[in-house]
Protein backbone atom coordinates (compact mmCIF):
# COMPACT_ATOMS: atom_id res chain seq x y z
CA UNK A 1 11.55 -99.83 -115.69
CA UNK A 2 14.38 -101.86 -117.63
CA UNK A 3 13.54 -104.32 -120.06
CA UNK A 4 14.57 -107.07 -118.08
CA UNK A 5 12.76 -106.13 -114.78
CA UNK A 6 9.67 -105.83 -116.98
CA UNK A 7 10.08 -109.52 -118.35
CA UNK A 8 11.20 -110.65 -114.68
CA UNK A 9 7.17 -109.26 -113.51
CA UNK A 10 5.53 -110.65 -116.36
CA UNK A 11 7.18 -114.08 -115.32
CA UNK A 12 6.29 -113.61 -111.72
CA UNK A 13 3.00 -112.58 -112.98
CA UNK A 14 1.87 -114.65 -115.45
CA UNK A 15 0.81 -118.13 -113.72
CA UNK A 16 -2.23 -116.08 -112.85
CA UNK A 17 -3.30 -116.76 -116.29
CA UNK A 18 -1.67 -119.82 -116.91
CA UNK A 19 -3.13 -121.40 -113.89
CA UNK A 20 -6.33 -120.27 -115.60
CA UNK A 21 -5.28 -121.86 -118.66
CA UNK A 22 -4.48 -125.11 -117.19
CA UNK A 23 -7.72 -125.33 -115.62
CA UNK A 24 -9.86 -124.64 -118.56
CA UNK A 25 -7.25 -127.31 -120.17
CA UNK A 26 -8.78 -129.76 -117.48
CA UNK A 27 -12.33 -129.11 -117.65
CA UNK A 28 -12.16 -130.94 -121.41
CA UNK A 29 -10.05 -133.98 -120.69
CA UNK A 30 -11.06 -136.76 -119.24
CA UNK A 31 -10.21 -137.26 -115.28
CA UNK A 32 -7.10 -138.78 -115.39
CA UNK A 33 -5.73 -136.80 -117.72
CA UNK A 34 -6.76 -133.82 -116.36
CA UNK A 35 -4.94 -134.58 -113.04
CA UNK A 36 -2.28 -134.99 -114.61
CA UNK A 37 -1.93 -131.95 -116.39
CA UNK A 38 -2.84 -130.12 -113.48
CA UNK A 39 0.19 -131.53 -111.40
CA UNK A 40 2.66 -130.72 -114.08
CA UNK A 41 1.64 -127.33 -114.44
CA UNK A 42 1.64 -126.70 -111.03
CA UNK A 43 5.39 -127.88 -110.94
CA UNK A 44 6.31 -125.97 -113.83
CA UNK A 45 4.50 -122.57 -112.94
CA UNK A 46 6.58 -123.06 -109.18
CA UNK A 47 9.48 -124.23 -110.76
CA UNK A 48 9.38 -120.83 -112.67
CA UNK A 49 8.36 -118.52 -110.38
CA UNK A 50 11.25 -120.16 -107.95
CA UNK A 51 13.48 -119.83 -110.72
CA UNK A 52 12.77 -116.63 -111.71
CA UNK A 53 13.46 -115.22 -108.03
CA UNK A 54 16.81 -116.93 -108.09
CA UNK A 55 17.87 -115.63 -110.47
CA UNK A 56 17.11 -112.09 -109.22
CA UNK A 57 18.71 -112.93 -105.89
CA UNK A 58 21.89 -114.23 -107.70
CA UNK A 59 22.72 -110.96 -109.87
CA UNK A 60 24.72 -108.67 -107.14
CA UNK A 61 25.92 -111.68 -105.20
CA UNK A 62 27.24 -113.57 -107.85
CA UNK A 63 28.96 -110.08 -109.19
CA UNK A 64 30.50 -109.68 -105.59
CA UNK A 65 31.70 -113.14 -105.17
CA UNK A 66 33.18 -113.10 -109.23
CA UNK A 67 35.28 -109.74 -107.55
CA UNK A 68 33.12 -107.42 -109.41
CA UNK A 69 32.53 -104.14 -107.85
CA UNK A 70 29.26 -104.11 -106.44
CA UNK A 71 29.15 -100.27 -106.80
CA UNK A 72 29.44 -101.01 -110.39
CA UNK A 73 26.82 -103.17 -110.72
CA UNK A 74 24.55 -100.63 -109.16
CA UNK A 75 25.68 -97.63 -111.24
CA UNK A 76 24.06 -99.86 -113.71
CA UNK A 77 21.09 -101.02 -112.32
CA UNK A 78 20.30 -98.74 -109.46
CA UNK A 79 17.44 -101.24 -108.77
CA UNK A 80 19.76 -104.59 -107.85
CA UNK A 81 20.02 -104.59 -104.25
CA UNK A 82 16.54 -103.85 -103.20
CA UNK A 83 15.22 -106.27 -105.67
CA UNK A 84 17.32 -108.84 -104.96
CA UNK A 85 16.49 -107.99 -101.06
CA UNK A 86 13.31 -108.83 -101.82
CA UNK A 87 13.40 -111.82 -103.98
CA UNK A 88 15.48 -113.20 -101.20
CA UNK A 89 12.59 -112.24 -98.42
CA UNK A 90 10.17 -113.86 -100.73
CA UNK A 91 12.20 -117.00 -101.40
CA UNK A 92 12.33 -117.66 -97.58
CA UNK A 93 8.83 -117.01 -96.98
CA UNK A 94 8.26 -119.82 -99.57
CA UNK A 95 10.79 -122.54 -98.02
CA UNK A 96 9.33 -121.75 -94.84
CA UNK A 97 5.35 -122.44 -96.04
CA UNK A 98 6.65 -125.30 -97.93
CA UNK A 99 8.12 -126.85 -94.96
CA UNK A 100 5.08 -125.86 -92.75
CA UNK A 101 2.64 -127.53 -94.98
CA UNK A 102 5.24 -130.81 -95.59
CA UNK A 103 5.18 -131.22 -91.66
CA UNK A 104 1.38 -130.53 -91.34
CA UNK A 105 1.05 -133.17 -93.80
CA UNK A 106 3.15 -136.00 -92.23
CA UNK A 107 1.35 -134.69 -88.72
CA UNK A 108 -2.27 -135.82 -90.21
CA UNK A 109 -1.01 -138.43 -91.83
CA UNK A 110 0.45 -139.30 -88.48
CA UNK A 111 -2.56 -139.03 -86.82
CA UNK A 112 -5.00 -140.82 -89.28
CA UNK A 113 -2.92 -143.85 -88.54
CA UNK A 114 -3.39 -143.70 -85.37
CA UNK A 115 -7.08 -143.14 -85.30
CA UNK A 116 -7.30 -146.43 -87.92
CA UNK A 117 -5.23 -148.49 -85.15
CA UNK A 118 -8.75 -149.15 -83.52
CA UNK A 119 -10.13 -150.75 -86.60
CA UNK A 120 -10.34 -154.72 -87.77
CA UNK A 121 -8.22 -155.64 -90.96
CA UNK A 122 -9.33 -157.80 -93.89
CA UNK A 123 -7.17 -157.59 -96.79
CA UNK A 124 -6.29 -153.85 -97.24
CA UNK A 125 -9.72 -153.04 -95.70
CA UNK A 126 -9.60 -151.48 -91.42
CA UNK A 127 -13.54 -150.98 -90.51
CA UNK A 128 -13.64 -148.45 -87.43
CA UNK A 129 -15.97 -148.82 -84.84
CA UNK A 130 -18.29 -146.31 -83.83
CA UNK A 131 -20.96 -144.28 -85.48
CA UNK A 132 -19.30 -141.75 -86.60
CA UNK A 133 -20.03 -142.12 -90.70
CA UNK A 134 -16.39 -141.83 -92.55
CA UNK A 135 -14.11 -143.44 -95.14
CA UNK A 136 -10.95 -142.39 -96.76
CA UNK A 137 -7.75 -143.66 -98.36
CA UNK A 138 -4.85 -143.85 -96.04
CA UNK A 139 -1.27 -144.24 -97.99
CA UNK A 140 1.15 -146.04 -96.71
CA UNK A 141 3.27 -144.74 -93.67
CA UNK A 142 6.85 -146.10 -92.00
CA UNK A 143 6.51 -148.99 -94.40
CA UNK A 144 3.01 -149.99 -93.80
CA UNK A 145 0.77 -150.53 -96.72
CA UNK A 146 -1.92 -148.37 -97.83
CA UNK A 147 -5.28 -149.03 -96.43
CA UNK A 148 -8.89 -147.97 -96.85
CA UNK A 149 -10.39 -146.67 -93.84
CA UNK A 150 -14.34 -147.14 -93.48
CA UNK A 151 -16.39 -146.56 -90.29
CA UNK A 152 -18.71 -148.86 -89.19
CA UNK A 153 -21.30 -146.23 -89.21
CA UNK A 154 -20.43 -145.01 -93.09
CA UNK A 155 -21.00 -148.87 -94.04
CA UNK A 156 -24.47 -149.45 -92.30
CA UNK A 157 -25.31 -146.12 -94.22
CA UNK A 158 -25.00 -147.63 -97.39
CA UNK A 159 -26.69 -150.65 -98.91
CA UNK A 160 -24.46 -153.61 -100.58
CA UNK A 161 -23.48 -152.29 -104.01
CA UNK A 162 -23.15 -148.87 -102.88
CA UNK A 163 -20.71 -150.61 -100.47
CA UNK A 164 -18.60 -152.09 -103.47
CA UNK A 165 -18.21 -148.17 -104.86
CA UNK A 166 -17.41 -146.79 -101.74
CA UNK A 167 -14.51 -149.48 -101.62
CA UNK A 168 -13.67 -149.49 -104.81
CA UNK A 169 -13.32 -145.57 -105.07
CA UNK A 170 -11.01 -145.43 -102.26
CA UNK A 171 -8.80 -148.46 -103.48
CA UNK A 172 -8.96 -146.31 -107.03
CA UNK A 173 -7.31 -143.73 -104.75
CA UNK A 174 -4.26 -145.94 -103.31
CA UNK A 175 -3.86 -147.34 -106.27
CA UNK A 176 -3.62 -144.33 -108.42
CA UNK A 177 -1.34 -142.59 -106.15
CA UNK A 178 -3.56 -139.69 -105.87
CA UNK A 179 -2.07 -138.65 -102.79
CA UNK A 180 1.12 -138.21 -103.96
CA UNK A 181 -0.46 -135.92 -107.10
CA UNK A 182 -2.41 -134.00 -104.07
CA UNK A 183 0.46 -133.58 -101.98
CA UNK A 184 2.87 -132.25 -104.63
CA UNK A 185 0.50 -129.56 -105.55
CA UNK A 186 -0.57 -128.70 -102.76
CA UNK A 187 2.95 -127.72 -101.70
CA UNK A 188 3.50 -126.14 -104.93
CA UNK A 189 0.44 -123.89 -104.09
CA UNK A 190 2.49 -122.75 -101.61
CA UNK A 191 4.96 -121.22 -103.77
CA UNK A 192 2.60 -118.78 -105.76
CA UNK A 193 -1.19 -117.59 -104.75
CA UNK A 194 -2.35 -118.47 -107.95
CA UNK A 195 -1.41 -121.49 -107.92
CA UNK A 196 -3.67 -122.61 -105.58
CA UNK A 197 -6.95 -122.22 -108.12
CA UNK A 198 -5.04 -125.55 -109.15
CA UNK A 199 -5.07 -127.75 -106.05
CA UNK A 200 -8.63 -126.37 -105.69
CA UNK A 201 -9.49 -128.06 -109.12
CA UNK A 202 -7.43 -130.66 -108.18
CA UNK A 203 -9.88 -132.25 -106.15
CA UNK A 204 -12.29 -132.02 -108.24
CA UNK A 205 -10.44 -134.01 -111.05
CA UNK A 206 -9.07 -136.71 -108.37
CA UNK A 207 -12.28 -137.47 -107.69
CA UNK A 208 -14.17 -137.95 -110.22
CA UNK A 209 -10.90 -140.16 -111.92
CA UNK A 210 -11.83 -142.63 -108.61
CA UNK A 211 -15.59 -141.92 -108.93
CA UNK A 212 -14.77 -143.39 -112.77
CA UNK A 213 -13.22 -146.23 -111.80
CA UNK A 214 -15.40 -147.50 -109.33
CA UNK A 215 -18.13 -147.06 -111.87
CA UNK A 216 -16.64 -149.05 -113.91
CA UNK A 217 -15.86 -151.80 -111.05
CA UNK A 218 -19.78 -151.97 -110.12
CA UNK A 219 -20.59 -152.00 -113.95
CA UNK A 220 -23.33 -149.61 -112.97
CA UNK A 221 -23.12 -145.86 -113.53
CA UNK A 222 -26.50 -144.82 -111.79
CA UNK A 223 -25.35 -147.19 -109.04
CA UNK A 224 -21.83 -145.24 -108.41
CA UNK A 225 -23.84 -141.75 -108.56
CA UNK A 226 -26.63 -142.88 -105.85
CA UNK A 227 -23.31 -144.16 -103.73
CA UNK A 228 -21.25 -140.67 -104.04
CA UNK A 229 -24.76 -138.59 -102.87
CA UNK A 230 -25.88 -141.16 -100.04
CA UNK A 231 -22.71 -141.04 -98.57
CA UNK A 232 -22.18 -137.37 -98.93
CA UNK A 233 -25.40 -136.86 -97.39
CA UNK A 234 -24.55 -139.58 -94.29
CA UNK A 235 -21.20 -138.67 -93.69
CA UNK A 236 -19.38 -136.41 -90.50
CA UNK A 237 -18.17 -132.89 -91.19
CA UNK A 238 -14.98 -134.27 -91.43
CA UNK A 239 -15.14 -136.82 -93.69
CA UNK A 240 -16.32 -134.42 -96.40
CA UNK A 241 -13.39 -132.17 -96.12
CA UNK A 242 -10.32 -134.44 -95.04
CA UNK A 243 -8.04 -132.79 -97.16
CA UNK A 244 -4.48 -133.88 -97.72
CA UNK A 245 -3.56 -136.89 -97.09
CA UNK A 246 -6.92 -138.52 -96.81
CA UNK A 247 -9.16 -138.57 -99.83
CA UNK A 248 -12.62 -139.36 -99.45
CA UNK A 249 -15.81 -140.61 -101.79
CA UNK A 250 -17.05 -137.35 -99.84
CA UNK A 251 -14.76 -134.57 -101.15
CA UNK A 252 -14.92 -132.11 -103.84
CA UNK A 253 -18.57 -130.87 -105.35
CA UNK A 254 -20.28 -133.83 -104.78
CA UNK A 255 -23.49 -132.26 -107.26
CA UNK A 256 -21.10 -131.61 -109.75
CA UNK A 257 -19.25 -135.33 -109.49
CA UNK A 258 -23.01 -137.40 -109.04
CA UNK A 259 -24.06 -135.11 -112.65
CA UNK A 260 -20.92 -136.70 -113.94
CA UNK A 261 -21.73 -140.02 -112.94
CA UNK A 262 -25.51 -140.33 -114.41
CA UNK A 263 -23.89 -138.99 -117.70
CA UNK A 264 -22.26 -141.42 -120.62
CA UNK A 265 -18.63 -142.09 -119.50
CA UNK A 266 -16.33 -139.10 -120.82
CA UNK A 267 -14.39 -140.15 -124.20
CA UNK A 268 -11.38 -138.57 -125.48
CA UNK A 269 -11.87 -134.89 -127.08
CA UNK A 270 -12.49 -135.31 -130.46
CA UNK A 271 -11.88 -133.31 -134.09
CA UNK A 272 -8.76 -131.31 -135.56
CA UNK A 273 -9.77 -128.30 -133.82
CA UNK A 274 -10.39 -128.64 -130.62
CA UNK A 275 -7.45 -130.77 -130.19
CA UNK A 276 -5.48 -127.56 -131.88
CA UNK A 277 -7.36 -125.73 -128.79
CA UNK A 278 -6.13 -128.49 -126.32
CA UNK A 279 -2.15 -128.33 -127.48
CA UNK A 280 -2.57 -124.59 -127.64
CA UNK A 281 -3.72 -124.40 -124.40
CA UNK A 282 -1.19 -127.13 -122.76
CA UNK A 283 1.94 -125.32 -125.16
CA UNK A 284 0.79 -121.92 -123.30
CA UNK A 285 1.33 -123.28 -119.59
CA UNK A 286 4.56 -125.37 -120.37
CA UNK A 287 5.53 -122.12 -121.96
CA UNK A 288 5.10 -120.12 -119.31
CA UNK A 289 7.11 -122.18 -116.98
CA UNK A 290 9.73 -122.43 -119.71
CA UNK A 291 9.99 -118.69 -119.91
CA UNK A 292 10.72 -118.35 -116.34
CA UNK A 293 12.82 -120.96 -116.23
CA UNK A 294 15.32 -119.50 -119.56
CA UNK A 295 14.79 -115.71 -117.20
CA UNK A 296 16.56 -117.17 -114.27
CA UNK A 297 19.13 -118.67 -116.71
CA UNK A 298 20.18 -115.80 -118.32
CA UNK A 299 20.23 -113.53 -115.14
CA UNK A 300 22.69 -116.51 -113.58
CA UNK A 301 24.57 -116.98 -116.37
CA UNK A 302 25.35 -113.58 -117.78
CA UNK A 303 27.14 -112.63 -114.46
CA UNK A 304 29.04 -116.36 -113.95
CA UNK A 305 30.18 -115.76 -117.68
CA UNK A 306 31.56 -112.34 -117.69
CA UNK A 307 33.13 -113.18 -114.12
CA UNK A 308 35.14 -116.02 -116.02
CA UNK A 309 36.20 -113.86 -118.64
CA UNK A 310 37.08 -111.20 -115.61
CA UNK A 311 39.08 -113.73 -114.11
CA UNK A 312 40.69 -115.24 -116.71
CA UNK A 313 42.05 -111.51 -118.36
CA UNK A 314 43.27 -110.42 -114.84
CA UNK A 315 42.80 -106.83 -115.86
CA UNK A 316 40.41 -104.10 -115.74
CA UNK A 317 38.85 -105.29 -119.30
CA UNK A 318 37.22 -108.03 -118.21
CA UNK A 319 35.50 -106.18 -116.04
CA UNK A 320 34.15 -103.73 -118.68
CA UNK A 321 33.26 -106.77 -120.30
CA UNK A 322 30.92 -107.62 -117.52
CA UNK A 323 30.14 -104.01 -117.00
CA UNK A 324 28.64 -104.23 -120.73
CA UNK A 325 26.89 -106.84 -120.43
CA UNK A 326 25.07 -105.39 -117.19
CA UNK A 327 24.60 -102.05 -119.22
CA UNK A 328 22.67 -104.33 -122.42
CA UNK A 329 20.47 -106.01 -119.83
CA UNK A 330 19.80 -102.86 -116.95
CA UNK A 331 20.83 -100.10 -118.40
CA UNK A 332 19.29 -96.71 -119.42
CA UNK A 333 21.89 -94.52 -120.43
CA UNK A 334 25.13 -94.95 -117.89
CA UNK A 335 28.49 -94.95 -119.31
């Protein structure tokens, strides 16, 4: 195996670890935060492995195009067609998952909106009837606001200040945006398997940022936790797994999230070296992305180059040119 084709696997390969990275990066900042980073790593770990594929895809094309033999290209790198074959395959196979999961989304979104139609507005409050026990943020849809969506049945499981948490954890949720952090990651998941160890976490962190805030609504920390666990306990099968778009006071490890809550509220990471281990950690993912990202670059732009220069000599040398500079990055040995 080339040099190049080794780096091109170790970019396809490495947001395993990264994604590992990023989560461990997560587990020691506080919730907001921690979403946060785990968006933009899941962006930049796609955004590389995308890349990174493209710019496999693009090497005998662009030669072919640019009027470069493709014979000669492959007397260099024996390897370009097959590989580039299948970084096409596998950059289809992601636009078509991506657009599966885009249209499953706007389907339940769809469809939540429809089920809330039955409920009674008050402010950015609809209260289902029925006894069913469920609540969830809906986001806005076709230019209608945002709303949280509470069944009768969730709020006769709750007593009044566990009431005021449920609300204000789900109106932490609109107003944060969280679906929009959810939804982005969850279609970058679809781009790489490893990825999706992040929207897994994901969850986890979106939670416990609205768990946080509703806390700090109710001024009561015990009160918040005994809120997450009663309604966990009351509410449907449904309502504890909603997934994208709706998130609940129900979803994620509720154990973990009620620990959280009946412990001081989390502060900022403190001393010089575990901050070092924080920027370490958060340099390593961005890193990783940027690698892919400079991979893709080079395999694009070494071909567009020496296709100008072939162009622009009209003669056989600027095709040795380009021939070269195939033979420094593939070759082993042809002349």
């Amino acid at each position: 195996m080339t040099y190049a084709l080794l780096v091109v696997v170790l970019a396809l390969a490495f947001p395993w670890g990264a994604a590992a990275l990023a989560r461990r990066l997560a587990g020691v900042l506080r919730p907001r935060e921690a979403c946060w980073t785990l968006t933009a790593a899941a962006v930049l770990l796609a955004g590389g492995t995308v890349a990174a594929l493209v710019g496999l895809f693009h090497v005998p094309f662009l030669a072919g195009l640019e009027q470069l033999p493709l014979a000669r290209v492959v007397e260099v790198w024996p390897a370009a067609v097959p590989v580039a074959t299948v970084a096409g395959a596998l950059l289809l196979t992601q636009l078509v998952l991506v657009v599966r999961r885009r249209l499953r989304h706007r389907s339940l979104l769809g469809r939540a909106w429809r089920a809330a139609g039955e409920g009674l507005g008050d402010g950015d409050l609809l209260v289902v009837p029925g006894r069913e026990v469920d609540a969830y943020a809906l986001p806005g849809h076709r230019g209608r606001p945002g709303r949280v969506v509470v069944t009768s049945g969730m709020m006769r499981a709750l007593r009044d200040q566990e009431r005021e948490v449920l609300l204000a954890h789900e109106r932490a949720h609109l107003h944060g945006r969280h679906h929009l952090l959810s939804a982005v990651t969850d279609l970058a998941a679809m781009v790489h398997p490893a990825l999706r160890s992040l929207r897994e976490a994901l969850v986890l962190h979106l939670e416990r940022w609205a768990d946080e805030s509703a806390a700090s609504a109710v001024g009561d920390r015990r009160v918040a936790a005994a809120a997450v666990a009663r309604a966990a306990l009351a509410g449907s099968a449904r309502s504890q797994a909603p997934g994208y778009p709706l998130l609940s006071v129900t979803s994620g490890p509720v154990p973990q999230r009620v620990e959280a809550l009946l412990l001081p509220e989390p502060a900022a990471p403190q001393g010089g070296v575990r901050r070092a281990g924080l920027a370490l950690l958060a340099g390593t993912v961005v890193a990783a992305a940027s690698a892919a990202l400079a991979l893709a670059y080079g395999l694009h732009e070494f071909v567009e180059y020496d296709a100008r220069q072939l162009i622009g000599a009209g003669s056989p040398s600027g095709c040795s040119s380009l021939w070269s500079t195939l033979h420094a990055l593939f070759g082993t040995g042809a002349s």
